[in-house]
Protein backbone atom coordinates (compact mmCIF):
# COMPACT_ATOMS: atom_id res chain seq x y z
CA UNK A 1 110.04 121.44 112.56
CA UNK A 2 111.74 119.40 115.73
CA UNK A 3 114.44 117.45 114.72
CA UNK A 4 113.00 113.50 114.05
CA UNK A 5 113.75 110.79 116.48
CA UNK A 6 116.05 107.76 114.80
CA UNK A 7 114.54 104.36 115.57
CA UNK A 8 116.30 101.15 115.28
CA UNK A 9 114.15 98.13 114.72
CA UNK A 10 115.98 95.19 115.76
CA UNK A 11 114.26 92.01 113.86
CA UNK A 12 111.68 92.36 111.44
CA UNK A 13 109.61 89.17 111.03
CA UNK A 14 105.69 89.56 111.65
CA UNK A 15 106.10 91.82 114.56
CA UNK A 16 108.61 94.21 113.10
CA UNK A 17 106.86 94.50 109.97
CA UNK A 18 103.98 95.51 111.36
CA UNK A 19 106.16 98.42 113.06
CA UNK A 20 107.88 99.22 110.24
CA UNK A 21 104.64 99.45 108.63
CA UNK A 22 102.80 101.74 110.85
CA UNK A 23 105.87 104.27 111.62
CA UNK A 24 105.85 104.85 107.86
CA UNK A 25 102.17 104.73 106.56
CA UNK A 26 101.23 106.54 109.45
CA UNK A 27 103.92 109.26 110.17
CA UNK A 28 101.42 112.09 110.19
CA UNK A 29 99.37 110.85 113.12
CA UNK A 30 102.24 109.18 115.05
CA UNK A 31 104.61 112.72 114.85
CA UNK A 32 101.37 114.78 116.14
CA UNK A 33 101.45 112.58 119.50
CA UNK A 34 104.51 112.63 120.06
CA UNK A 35 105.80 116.16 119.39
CA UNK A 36 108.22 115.17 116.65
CA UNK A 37 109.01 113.01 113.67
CA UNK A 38 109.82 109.65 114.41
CA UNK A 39 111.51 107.76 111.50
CA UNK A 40 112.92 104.16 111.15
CA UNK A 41 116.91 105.03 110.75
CA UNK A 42 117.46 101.15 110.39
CA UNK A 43 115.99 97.52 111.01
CA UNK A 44 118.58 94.78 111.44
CA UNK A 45 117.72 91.23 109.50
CA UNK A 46 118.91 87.83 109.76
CA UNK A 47 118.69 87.92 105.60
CA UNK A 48 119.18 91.69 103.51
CA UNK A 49 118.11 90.13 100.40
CA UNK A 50 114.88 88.65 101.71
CA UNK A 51 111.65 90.01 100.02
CA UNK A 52 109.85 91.75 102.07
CA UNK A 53 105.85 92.90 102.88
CA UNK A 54 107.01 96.37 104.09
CA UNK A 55 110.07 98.46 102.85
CA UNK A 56 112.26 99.59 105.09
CA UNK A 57 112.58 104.02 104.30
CA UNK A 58 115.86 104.24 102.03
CA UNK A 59 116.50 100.36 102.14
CA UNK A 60 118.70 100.72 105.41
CA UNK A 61 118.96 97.39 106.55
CA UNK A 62 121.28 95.66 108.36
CA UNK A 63 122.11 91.86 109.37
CA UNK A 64 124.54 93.22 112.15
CA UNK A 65 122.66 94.38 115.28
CA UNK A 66 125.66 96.44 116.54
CA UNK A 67 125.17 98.98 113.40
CA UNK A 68 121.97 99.71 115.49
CA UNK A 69 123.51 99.89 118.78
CA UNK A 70 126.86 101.49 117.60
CA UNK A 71 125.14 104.16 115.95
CA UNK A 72 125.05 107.34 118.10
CA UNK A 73 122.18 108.67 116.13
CA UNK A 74 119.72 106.15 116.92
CA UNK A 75 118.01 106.82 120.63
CA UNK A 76 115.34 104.24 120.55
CA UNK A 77 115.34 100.80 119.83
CA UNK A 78 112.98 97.86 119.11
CA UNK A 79 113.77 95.09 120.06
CA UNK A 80 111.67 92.41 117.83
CA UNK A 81 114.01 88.79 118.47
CA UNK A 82 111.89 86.06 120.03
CA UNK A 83 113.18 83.63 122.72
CA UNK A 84 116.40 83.73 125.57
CA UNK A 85 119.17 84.20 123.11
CA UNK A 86 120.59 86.24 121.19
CA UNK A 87 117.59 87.97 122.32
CA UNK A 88 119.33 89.05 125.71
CA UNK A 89 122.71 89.67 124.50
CA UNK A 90 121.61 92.21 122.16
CA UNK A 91 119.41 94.01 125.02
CA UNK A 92 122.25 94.38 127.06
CA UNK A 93 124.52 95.49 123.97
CA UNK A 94 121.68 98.19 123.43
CA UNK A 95 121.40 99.45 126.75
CA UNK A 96 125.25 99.39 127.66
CA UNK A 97 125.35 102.06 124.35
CA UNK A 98 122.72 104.58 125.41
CA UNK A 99 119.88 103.00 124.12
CA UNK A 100 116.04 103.28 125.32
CA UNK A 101 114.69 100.06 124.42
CA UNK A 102 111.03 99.19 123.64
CA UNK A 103 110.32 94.70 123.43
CA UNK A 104 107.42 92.18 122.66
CA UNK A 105 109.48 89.52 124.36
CA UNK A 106 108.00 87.92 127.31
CA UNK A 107 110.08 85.50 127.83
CA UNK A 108 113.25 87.48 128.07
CA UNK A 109 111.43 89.64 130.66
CA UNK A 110 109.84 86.67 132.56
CA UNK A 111 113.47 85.09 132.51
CA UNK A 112 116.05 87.91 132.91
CA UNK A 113 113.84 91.03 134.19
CA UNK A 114 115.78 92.11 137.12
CA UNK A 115 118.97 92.11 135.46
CA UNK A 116 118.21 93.93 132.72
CA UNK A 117 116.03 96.23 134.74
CA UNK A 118 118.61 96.91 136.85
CA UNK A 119 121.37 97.63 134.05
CA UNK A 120 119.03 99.85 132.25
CA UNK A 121 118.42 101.87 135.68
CA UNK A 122 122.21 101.90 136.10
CA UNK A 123 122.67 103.70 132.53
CA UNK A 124 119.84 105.84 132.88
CA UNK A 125 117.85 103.93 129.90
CA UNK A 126 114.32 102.38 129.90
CA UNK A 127 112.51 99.03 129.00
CA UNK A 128 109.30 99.86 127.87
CA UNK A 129 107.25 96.06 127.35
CA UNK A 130 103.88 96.69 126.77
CA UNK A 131 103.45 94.10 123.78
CA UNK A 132 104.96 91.06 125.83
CA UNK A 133 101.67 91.22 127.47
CA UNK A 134 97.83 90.50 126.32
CA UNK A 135 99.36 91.88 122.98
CA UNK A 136 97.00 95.03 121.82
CA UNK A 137 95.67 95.53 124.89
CA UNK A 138 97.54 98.21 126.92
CA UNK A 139 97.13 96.36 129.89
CA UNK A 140 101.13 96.95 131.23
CA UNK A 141 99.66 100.95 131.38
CA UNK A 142 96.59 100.27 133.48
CA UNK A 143 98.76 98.71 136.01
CA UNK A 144 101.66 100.68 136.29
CA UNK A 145 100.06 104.34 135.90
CA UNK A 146 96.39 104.67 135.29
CA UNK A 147 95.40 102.00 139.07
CA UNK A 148 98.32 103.33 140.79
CA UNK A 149 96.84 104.75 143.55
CA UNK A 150 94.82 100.77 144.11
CA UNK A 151 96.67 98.25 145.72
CA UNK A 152 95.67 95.59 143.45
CA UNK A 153 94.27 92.36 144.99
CA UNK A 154 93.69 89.87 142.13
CA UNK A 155 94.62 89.28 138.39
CA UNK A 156 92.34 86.83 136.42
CA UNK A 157 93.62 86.82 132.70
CA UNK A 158 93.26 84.99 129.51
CA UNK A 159 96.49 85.47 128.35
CA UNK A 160 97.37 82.79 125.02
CA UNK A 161 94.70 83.49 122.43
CA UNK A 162 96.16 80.19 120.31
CA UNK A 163 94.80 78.20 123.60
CA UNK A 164 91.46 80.21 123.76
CA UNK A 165 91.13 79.79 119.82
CA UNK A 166 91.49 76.09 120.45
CA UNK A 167 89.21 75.62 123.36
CA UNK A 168 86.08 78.07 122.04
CA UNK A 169 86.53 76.08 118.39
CA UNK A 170 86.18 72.49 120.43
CA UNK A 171 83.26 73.85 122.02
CA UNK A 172 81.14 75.59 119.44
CA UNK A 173 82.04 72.86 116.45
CA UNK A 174 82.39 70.01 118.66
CA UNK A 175 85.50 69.44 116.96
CA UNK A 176 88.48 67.19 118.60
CA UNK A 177 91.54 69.04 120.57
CA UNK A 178 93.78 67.64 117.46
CA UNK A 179 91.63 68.83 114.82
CA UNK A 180 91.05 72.37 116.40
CA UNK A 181 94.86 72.53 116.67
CA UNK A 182 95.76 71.73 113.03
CA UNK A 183 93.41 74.48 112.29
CA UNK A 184 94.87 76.86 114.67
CA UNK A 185 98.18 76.47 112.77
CA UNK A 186 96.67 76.59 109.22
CA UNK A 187 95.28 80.01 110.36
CA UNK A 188 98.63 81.20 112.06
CA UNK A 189 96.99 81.46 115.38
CA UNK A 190 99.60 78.24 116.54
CA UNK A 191 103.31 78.10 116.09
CA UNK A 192 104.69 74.80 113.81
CA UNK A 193 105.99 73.42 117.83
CA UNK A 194 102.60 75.14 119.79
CA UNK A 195 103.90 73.44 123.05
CA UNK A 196 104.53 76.95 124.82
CA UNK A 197 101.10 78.17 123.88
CA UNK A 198 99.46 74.94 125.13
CA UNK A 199 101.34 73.60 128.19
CA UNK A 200 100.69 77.10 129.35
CA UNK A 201 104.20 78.35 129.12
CA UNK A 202 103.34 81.50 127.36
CA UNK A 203 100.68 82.41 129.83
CA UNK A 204 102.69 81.96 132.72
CA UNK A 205 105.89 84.01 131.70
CA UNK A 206 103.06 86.89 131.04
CA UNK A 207 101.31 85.99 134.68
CA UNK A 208 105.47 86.97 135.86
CA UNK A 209 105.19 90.06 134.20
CA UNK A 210 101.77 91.17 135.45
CA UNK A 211 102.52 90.14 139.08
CA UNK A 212 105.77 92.23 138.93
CA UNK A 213 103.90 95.36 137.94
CA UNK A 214 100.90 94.41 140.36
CA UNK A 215 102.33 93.26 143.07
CA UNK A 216 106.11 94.60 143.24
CA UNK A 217 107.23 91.54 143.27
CA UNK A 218 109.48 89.12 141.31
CA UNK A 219 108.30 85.87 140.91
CA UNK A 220 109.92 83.10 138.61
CA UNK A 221 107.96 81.85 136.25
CA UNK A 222 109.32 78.63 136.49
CA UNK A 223 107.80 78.28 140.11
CA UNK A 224 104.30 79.19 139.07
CA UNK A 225 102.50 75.79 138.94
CA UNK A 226 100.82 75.58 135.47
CA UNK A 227 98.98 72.72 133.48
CA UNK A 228 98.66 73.36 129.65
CA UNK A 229 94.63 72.72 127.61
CA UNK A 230 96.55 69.22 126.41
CA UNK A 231 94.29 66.80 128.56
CA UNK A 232 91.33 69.11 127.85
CA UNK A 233 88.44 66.87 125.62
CA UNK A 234 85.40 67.29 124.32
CA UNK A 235 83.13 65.21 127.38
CA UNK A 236 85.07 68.15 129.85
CA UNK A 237 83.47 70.53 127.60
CA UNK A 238 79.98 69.11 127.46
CA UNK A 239 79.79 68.58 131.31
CA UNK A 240 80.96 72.16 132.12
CA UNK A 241 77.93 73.55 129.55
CA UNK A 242 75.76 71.09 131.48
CA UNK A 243 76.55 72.84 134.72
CA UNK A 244 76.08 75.91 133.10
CA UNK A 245 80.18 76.68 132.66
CA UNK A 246 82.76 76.92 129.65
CA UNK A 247 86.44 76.03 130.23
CA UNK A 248 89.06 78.38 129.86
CA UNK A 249 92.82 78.67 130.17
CA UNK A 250 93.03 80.94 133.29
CA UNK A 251 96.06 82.88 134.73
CA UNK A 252 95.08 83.86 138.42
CA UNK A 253 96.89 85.98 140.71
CA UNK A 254 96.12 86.90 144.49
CA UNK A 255 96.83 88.17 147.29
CA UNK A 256 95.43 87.87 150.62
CA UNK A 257 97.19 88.41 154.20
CA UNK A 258 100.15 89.50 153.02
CA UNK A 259 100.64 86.07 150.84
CA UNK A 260 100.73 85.63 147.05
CA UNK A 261 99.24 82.46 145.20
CA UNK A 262 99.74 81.89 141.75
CA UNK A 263 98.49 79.41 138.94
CA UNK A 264 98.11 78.97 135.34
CA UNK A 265 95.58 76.31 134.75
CA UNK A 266 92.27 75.73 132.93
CA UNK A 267 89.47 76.42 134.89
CA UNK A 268 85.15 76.34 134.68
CA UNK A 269 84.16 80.13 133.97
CA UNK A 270 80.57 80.99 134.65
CA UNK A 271 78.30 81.12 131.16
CA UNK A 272 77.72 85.18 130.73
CA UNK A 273 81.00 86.22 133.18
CA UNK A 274 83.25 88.77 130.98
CA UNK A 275 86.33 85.16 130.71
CA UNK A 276 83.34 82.88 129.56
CA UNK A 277 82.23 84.62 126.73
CA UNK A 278 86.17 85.33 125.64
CA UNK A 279 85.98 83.61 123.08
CA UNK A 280 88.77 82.99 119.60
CA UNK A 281 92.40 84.67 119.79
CA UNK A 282 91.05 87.49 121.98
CA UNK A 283 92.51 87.73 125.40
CA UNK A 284 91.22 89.07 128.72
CA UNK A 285 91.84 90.70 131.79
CA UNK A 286 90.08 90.84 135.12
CA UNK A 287 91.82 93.36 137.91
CA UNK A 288 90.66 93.84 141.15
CA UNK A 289 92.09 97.14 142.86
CA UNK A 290 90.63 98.04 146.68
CA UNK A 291 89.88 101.43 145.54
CA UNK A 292 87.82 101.17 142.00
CA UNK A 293 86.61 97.62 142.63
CA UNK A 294 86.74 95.26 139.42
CA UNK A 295 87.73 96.28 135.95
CA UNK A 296 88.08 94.38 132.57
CA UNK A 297 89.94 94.77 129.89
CA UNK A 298 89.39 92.41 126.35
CA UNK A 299 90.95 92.73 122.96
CA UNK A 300 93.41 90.93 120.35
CA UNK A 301 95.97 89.19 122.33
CA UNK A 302 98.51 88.77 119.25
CA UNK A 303 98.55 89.14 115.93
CA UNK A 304 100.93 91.22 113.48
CA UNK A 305 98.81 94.37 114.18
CA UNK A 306 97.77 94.44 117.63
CA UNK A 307 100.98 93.94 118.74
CA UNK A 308 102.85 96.01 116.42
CA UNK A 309 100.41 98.72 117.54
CA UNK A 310 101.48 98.40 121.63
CA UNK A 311 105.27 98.70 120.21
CA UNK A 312 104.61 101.50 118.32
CA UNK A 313 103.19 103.25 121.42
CA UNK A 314 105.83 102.34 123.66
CA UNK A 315 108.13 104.10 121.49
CA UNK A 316 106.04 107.39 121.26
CA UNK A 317 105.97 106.97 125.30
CA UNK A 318 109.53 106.62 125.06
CA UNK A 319 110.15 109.76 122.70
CA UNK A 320 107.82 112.31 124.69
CA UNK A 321 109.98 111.76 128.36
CA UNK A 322 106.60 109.14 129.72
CA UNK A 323 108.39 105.51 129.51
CA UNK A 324 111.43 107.17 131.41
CA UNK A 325 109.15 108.77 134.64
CA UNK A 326 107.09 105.85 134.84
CA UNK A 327 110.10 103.14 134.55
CA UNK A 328 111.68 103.93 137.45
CA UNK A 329 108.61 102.62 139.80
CA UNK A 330 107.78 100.08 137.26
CA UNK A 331 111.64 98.38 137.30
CA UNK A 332 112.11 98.52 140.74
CA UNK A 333 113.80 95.48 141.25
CA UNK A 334 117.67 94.79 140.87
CA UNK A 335 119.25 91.52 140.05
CA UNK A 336 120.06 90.46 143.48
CA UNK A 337 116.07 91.21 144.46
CA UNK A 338 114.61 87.72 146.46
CA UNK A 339 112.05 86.26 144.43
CA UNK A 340 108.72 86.18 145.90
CA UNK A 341 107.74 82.46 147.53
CA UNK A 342 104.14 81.27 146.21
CA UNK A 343 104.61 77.34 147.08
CA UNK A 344 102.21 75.76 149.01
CA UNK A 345 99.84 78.96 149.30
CA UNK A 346 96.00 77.65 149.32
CA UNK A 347 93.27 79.02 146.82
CA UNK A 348 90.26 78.77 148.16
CA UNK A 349 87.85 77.89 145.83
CA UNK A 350 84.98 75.52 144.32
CA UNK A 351 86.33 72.54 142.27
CA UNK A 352 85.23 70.13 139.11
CA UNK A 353 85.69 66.63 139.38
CA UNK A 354 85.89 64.12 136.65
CA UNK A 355 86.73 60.69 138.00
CA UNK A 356 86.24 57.36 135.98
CA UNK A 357 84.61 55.20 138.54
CA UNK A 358 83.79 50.83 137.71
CA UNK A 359 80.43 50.47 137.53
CA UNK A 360 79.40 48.59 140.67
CA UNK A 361 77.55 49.84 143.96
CA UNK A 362 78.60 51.66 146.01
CA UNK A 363 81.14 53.85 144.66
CA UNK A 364 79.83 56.89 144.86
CA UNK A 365 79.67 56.14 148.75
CA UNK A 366 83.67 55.69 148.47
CA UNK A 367 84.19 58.10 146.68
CA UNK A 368 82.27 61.06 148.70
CA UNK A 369 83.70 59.41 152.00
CA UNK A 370 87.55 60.06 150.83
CA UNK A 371 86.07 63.78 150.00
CA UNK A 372 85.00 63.92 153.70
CA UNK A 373 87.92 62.86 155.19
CA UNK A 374 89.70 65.71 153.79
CA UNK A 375 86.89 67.89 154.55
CA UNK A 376 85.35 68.65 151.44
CA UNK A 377 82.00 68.55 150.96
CA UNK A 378 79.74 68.19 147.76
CA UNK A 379 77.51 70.44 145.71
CA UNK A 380 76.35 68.57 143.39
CA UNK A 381 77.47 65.08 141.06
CA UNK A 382 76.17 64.31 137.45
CA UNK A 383 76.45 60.38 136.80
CA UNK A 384 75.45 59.41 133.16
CA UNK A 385 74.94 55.64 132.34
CA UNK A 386 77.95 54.12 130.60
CA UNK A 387 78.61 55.23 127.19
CA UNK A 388 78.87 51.88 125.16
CA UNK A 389 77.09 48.45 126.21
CA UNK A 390 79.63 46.21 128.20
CA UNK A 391 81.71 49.84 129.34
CA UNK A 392 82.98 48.46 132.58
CA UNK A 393 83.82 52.54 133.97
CA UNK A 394 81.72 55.57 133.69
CA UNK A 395 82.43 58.80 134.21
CA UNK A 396 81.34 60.54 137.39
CA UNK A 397 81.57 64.26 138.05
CA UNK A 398 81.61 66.03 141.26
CA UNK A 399 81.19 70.02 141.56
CA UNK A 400 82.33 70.63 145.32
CA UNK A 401 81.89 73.45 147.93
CA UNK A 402 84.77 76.17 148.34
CA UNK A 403 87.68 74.36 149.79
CA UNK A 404 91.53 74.98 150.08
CA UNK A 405 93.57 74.07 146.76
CA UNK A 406 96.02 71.68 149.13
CA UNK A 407 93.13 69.52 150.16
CA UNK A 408 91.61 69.03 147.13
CA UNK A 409 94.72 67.78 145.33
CA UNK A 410 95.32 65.22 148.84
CA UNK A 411 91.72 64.09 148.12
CA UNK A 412 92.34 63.53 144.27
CA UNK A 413 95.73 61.48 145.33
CA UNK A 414 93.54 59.41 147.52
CA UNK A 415 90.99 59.28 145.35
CA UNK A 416 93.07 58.06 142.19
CA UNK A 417 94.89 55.03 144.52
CA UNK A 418 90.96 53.72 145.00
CA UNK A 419 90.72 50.45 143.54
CA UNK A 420 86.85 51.93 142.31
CA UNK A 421 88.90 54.32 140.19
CA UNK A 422 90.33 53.94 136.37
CA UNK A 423 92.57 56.19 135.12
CA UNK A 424 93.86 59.70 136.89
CA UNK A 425 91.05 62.17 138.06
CA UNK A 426 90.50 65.44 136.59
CA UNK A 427 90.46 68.56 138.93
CA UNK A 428 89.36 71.93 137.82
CA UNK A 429 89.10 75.28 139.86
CA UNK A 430 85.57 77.02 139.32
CA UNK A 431 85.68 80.88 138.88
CA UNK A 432 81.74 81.80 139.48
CA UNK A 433 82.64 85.94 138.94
């Protein structure tokens, strides 16, 4: 029999549980694909004496990350820490000691990719990431090997299944964003703090990721313009259904002319369109490549599991010589790479307007006149009678023609300053495919 590989798993909370889990319960399948045993030499905790939902083979745990790193008999390493730090420091420490590593963490890529891409490249290591993203679906693969010969045009994506839980839930119970989001949490599907799932956060750092392996390309995620489900309510909902749309938090990446744009934003998704019927924690992705046209990919975006199952097959890539052939095109880029520029590119598209107009004559002259002047023109407007005797506003929604993202954000400005207008305007791109 070959001699096993020596894993290290480096933080074992839900993630690395479910890693732990599946290297041991199923060692049979996992050593036929990958030529060789693969056993877990020793996971690294912030507490030894924790109980635990998975035993670590031989107890051999450690709360001292460098008895994974230091130890020459360990090749491959998970890394399993959440967040910036200590999460980085213990990447480098694992790479600067011979280590291959294989990470969930999205936001240590998003942040710190080309440094650490370029330190593994100097040591001859890898970074194999395939769970940061879209969680069991092996989207990171499709990319980088399996549409390699497309030069890929667009990226549409669901990419936070906590924010698609929250927004199907509102829309098939009717339910309030506050209420869907207190059951998000009692279910696990929301952090205690959800802000990064919700302000879009998590989604964009992912969008960083996929654009990089798309696109060859760095671009922070910082710069990517982003607006979280937050201001999302139930009326949004019911006018988008009306029109024959459901809302969803979209990542969208193109390019066109040599120029990249970039957004993370909820958006109106055509009823019966592979985002639309998305629908719970699931996540999606939409690629468009110029030589196989459109493909989709759909599955669990998180979850112990799913995710644990992606890191598990990183690390069988990793043992059988794959992760280290198909790394060196996928981390291209060296810490002194320029970042790709993305401000001020336009998205042409159609929009949804909600504006809260006073309820006088009029207005809806005003208000499609400022729309002309910045040359957009109008579809089609909905304009329901005021919701509650003596309501001095109602609510008056606009679906407009294709037009350039800079214009219709000018218009909304104008718009908003009206002295017909309560309240700031809601804008929303419309994705019809």
């Amino acid at each position: 029999m070959s001699e096993p590989v020596r894993v290290g798993v480096v933080g074992m909370g839900t993630v690395g549980s479910g890693v732990v889990r599946l290297l041991v319960e199923s060692a049979d399948h996992i050593e036929r694909h990958a030529g060789r045993p693969i056993v877990v030499a020793k996971a690294v905790v912030k507490d030894v004496a924790k109980a635990r939902s998975v035993d670590v083979p031989g107890g051999h745990l450690s709360a001292d990350y460098h008895d994974v790193s230091r130890d020459p008999s360990i090749s491959v390493a998970a890394l399993l820490v959440g967040g910036l730090e200590p999460a980085r420091t213990i990447m480098i420490d694992l790479l600067e000691h011979g280590k291959d590593v294989v990470t969930a963490n999205k936001a240590l890529l998003a942040e710190h990719g080309p440094e650490l891409f370029e330190l593994a490249r100097r040591k001859g290591r890898s970074i194999a990431f395939e769970a940061a993203v879209a969680g069991g679906i092996p989207i990171v693969a499709a990319i980088g090997e399996c549409l390699a010969a497309n030069r890929i045009e667009s990226i549409r994506g669901i990419l936070n299944g906590t924010s698609n839980f929250i927004l199907t839930r509102m829309e098939e119970d009717g339910a309030d964003y506050a209420d869907v989001l207190k059951l998000a949490q009692e279910k696990g599907f929301a952090e205690a703090d959800p802000s990064m799932d919700v302000d879009g956060t998590d989604a964009t750092q992912k969008l960083a990721i996929l654009a990089h392996l798309a696109f060859g390309v760095w671009v922070p995620w910082g710069e990517i313009p982003r607006m979280g489900i937050e201001g999302i309510d139930l009326g949004l909902l019911r006018y988008a259904a009306e029109l024959g749309y459901r809302i969803r938090l979209v990542a969208v990446a193109s390019r066109s002319d040599g120029r990249l744009a970039m957004r993370v934003a909820p958006a109106l998704v055509k009823q019966g369109t592979p985002l639309a019927e998305t629908r719970g924690a699931y996540n999606a992705v939409s690629i468009v490549g110029d030589a196989v046209g459109r493909m989709f990919f759909h599955g669990l975006g998180a979850g112990q599991m799913p995710t644990a199952s992606a890191v598990v097959a990183d690390i069988i890539d990793t043992v059988v010589g794959r992760t280290a052939i198909t790394f060196k095109t996928t981390g291209v880029l060296s810490a002194d790479s320029p970042a790709a520029r993305i401000a001020g590119v336009d998205m042409l598209e159609r929009h949804f307007l909600r504006i809260r107009v006073k309820d006088r004559p009029g207005v809806l002259a005003r208000i499609t006149g400022i729309l002309g002047e910045h040359g957009i023109s109008i579809a089609s407007v909905i304009q329901h009678d005021a919701s509650q005797a003596g309501d001095a506003t109602v609510p008056l929604v606009i679906m407009t023609h294709p037009c350039g993202s800079n214009a219709i954000r000018k218009a909304v400005d104008h718009i908003d300053a009206a002295d017909v207008v309560s309240g700031r305007s809601v804008c929303l791109s419309v994705l019809d495919e």
